[in-house]
Protein backbone atom coordinates (compact mmCIF):
# COMPACT_ATOMS: atom_id res chain seq x y z
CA UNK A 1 48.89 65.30 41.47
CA UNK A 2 50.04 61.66 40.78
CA UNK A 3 48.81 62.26 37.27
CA UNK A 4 51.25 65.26 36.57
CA UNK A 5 54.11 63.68 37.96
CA UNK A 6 53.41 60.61 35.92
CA UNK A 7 53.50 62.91 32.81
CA UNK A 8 56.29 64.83 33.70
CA UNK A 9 58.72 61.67 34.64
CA UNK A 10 57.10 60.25 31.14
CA UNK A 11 58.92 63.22 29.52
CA UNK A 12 62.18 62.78 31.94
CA UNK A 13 61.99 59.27 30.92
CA UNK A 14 62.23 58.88 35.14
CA UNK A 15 60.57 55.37 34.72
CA UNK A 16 61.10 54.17 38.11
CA UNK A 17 59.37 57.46 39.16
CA UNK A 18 56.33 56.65 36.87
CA UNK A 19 55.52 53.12 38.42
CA UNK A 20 56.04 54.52 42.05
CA UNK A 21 53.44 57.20 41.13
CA UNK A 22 51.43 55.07 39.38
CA UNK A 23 51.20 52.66 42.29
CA UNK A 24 50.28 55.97 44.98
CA UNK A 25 47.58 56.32 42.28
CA UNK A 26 45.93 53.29 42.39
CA UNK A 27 45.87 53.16 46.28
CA UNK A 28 43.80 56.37 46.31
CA UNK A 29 40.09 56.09 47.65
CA UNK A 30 37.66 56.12 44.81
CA UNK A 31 40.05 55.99 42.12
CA UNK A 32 38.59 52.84 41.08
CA UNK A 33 35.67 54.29 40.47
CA UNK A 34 37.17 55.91 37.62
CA UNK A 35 37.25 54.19 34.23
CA UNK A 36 39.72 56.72 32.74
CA UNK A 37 41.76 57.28 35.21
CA UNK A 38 42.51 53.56 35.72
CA UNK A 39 42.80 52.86 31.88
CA UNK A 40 45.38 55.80 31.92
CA UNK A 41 47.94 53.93 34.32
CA UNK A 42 47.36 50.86 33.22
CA UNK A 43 48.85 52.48 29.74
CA UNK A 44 51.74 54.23 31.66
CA UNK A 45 52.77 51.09 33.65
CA UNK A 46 53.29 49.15 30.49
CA UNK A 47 55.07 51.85 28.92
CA UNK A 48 57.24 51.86 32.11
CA UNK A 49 57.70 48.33 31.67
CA UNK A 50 58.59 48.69 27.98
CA UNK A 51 61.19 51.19 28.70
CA UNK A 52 62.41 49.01 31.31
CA UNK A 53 62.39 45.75 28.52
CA UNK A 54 60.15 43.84 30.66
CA UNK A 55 57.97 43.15 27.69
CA UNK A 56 55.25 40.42 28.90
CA UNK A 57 54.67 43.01 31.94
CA UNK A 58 54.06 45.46 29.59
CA UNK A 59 51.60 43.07 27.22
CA UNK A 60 49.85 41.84 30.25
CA UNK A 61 49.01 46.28 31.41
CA UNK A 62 48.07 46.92 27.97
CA UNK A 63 45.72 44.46 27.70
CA UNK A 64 44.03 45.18 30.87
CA UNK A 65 43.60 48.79 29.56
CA UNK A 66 39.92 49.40 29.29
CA UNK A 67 37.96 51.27 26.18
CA UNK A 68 36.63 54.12 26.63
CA UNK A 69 35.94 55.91 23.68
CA UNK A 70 35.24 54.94 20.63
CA UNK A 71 37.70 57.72 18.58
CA UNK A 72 41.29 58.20 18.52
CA UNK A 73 41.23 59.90 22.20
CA UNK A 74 44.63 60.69 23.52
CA UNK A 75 44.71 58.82 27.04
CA UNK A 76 47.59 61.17 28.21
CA UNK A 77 47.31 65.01 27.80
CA UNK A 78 49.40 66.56 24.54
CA UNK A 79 48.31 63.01 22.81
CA UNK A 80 51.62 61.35 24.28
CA UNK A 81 50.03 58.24 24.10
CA UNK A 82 46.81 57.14 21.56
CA UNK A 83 44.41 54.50 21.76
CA UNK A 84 45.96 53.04 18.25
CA UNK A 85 49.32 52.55 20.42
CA UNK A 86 48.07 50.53 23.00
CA UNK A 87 46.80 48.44 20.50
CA UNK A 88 50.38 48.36 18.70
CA UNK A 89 52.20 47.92 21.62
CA UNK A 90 50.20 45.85 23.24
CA UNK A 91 49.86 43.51 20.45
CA UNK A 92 53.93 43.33 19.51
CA UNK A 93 54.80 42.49 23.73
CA UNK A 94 51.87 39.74 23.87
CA UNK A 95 53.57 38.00 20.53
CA UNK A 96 57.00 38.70 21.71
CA UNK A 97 56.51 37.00 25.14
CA UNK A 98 52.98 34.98 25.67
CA UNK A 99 52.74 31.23 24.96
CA UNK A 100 50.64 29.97 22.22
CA UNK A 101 47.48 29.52 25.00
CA UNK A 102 48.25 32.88 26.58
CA UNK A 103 48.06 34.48 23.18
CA UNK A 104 44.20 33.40 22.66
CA UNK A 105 42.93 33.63 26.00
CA UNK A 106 44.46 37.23 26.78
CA UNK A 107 44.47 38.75 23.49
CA UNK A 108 42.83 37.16 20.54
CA UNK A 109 39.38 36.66 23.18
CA UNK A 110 39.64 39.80 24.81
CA UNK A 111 36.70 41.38 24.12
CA UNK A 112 37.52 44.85 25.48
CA UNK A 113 41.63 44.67 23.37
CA UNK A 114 39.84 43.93 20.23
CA UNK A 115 38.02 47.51 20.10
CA UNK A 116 41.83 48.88 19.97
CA UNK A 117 42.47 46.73 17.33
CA UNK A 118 39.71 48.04 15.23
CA UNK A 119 41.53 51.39 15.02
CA UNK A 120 44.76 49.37 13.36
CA UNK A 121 43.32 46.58 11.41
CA UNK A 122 47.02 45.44 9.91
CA UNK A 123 48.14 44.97 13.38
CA UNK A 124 44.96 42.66 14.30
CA UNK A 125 45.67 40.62 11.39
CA UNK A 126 49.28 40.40 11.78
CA UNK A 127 48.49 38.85 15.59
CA UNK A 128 45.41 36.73 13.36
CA UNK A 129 47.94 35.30 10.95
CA UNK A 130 50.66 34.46 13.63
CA UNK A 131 47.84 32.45 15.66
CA UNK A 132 47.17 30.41 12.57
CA UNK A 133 50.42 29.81 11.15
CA UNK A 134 50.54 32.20 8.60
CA UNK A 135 54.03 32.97 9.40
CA UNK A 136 54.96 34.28 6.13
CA UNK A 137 51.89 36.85 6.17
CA UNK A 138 52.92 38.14 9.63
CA UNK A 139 56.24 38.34 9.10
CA UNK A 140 56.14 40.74 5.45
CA UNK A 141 53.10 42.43 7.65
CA UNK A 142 56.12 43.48 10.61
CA UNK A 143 58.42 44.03 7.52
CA UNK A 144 55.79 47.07 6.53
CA UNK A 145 55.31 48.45 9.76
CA UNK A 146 59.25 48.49 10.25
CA UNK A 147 59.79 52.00 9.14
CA UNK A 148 56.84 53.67 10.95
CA UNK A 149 57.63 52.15 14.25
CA UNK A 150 61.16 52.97 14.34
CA UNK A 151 59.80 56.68 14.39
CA UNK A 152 57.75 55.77 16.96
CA UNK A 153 58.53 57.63 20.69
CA UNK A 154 58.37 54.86 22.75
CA UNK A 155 59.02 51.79 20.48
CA UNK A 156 61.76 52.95 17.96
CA UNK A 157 64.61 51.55 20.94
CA UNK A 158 62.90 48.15 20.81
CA UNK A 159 61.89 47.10 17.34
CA UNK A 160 65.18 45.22 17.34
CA UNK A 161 64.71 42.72 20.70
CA UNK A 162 60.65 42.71 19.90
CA UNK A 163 61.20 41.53 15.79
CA UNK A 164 63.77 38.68 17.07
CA UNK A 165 61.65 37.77 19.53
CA UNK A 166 58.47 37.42 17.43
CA UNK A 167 60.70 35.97 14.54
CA UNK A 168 62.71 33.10 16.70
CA UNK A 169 59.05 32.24 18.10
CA UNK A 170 57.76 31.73 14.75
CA UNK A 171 60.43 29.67 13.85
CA UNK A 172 60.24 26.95 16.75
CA UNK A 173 56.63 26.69 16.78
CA UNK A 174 56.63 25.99 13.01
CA UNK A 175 59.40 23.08 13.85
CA UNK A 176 57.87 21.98 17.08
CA UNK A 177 55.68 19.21 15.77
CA UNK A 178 57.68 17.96 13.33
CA UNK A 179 60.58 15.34 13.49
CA UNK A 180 62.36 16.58 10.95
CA UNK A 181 61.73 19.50 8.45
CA UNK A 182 63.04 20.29 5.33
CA UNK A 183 64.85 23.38 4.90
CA UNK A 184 63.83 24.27 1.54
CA UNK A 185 60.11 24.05 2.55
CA UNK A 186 60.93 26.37 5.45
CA UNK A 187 62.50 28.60 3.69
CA UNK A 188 59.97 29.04 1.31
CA UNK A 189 57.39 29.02 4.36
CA UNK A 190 59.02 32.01 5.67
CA UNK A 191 60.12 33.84 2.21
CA UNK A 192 63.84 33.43 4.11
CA UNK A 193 66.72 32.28 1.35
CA UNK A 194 68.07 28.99 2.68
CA UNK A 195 71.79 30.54 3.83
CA UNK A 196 69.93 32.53 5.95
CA UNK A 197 67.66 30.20 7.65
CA UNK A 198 70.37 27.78 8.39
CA UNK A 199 72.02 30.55 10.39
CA UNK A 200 69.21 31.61 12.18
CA UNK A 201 68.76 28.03 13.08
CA UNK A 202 71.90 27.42 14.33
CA UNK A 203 72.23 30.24 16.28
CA UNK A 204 68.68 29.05 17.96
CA UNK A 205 69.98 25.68 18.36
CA UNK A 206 73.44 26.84 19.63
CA UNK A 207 70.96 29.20 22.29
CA UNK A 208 69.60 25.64 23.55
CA UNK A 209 65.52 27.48 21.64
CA UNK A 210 65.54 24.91 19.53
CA UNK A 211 66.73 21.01 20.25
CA UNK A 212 67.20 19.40 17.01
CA UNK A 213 70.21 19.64 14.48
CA UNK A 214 70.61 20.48 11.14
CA UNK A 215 71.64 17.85 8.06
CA UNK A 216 73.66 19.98 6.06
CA UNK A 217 73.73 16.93 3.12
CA UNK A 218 69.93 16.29 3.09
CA UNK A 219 69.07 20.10 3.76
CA UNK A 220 66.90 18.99 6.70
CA UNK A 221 65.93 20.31 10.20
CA UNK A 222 65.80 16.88 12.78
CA UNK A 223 64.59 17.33 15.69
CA UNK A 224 66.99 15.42 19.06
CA UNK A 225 64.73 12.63 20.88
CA UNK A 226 66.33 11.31 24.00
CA UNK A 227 67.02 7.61 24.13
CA UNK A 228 64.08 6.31 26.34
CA UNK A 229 65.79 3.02 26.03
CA UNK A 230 69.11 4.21 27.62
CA UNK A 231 67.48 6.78 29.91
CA UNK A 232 65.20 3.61 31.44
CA UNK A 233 68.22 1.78 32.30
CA UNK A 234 69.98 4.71 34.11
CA UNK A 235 66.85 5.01 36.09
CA UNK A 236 66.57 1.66 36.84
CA UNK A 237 70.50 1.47 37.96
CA UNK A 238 70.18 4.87 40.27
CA UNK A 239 67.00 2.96 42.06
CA UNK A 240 69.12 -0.12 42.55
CA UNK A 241 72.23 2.04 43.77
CA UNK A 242 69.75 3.62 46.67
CA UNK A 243 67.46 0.25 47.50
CA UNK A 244 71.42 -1.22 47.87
CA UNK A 245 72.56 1.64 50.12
CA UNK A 246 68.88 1.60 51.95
CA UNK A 247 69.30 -2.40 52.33
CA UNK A 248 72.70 -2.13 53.81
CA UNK A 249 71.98 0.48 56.24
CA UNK A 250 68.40 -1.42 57.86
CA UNK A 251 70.87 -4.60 58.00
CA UNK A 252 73.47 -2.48 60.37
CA UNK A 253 70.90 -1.30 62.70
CA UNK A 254 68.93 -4.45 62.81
CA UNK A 255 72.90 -6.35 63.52
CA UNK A 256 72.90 -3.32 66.61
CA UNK A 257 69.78 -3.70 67.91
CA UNK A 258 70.59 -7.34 68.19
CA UNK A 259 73.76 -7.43 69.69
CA UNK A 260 72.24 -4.85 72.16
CA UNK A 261 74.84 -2.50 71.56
CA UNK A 262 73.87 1.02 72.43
CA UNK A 263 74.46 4.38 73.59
CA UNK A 264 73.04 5.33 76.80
CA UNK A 265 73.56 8.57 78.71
CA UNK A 266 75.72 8.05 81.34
CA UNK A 267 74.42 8.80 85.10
CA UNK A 268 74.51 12.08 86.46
CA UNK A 269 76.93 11.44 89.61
CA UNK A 270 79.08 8.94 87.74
CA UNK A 271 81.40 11.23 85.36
CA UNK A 272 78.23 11.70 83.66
CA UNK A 273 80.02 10.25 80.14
CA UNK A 274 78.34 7.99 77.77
CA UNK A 275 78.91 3.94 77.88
CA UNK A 276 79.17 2.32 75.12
CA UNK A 277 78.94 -1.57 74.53
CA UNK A 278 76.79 -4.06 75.19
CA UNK A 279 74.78 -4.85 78.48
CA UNK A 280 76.86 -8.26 80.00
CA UNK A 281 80.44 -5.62 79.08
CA UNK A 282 78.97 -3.04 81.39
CA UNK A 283 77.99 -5.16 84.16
CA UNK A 284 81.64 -6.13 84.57
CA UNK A 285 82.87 -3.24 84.72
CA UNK A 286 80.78 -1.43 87.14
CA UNK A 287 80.35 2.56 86.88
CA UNK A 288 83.00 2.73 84.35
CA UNK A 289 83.87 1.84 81.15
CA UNK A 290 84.31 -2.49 80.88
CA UNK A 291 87.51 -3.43 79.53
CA UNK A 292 86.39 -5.14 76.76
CA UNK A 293 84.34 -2.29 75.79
CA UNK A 294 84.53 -2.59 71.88
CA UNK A 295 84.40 0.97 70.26
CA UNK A 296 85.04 0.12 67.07
């Protein structure tokens, strides 16, 4: 029953329906024991979550699909969804949204992903030649699939988000261990003519992606280093600021303890107020306050 509504609110595009239904599903007895039937809404949550633009949700369910067969099997009835689109979605999310580690220990050494791979060999490379820097490779690879995936059912709404995404990654991990880059190297790097690159760099750099600036003159990327020299010395004047305030504050107490001057709770049956001053002040003045009680 869970599985028809699933496929029904699939065609609705009711995707809050699908992971409420997809959740009764898994908290049925013995459907664990099931190897389909778990693959199959593990596949329909991350579509949920694509819809939805939650993209490293939707990476992270793909991924965890299982194989099961070894041909193009339709894991959905009517062939909504194919084992070749798991693989493509799966594979675009994960290099939209996972780290650099993430990447390699969830998808490039997942031994169970890399059977969907099989069945679309461009789309294992493309994830191959981002891994290793081949920017330029997996970039004109994306460029080629561009067409075909924007006829795609589920994907066609989110080539746009998913190719920035993959594209502005690309572009700070190929500055990040650099001080300064030049443009025309970059440019050439990612087949990109140099107006363009400056503009996607600024616009990174305006977005806070990217901290470095850009040397118009010189035609170079340089990357902003904080001044540890300047940043030590604020640090060292905040600690002084609070040992000062600290200092001055033990000094008080120490100057009240030693005076004796106190505050006591006053005695039940006497006005029941509190006395203030020091011990000899009180003992003039009997039950009440002394005279020379000092309340400053």
């Amino acid at each position: 029953m869970c599985l028809h509504v699933i496929e029904v609110s699939l065609h609705l595009g009711n995707f809050a329906h699908v992971l409420n239904y997809v959740g009764k599903a898994e908290q049925t007895q013995g459907v664990g024991d099931k190897a389909s039937t778990v693959a199959l809404l593990k596949t329909v949550a991350g579509l949920a979550h694509l819809e939805n633009r939650k993209y490293k949700a939707a990476a992270r369910k793909f991924l965890e699909t299982g194989w099961e067969a070894s041909g193009q099997q339709p894991l959905l009835h009517g062939g909504l969804v194919l084992q070749q689109d798991v693989a493509t979605y799966g594979a675009l999310c994960a290099l939209a949204e996972f780290t650099r580690p993430e990447l390699k220990a969830e998808l490039l050494d997942n031994a169970s992903f890399k059977n969907f791979l099989t069945l679309v060999p461009h789309v294992g490379r493309m994830v191959t030649d981002f891994y290793e820097s081949k920017y330029a490779s997996c970039l004109a690879t994306l460029e080629q699939l561009r067409n075909d995936l924007a006829l795609d059912l589920h994907l066609h709404d989110h080539i746009g988000a998913l190719y920035e995404k993959i594209r502005s990654k690309a572009l700070v991990q190929y500055f990040s261990p650099y001080v300064a880059v030049d443009l025309a190297r970059m440019s050439q790097a990612f087949q990109t003519p140099l107006v363009d690159l400056e503009k996607e760099l600024a616009k990174l750099i305006a977005d806070g992606v990217i901290a470095a600036r850009i040397d118009s003159h010189n035609k170079r990327l340089v990357a902003k280093h904080q001044d540890e020299r300047a940043a030590t010395f604020q640090t060292t004047l905040a600690s002084g600021q609070e040992f000062a305030t600290a200092t001055r504050a033990m000094l008080l107490r120490v100057n009240l303890v030693r005076a004796n001057f106190v505050v006591k709770p006053g005695s039940k049956g006497a006005g029941g107020g509190a006395m203030i001053g020091s011990s000899k002040e009180r003992g003039k003045g009997g039950g009440g306050a002394a005279k020379g009680d000092k309340r400053k």
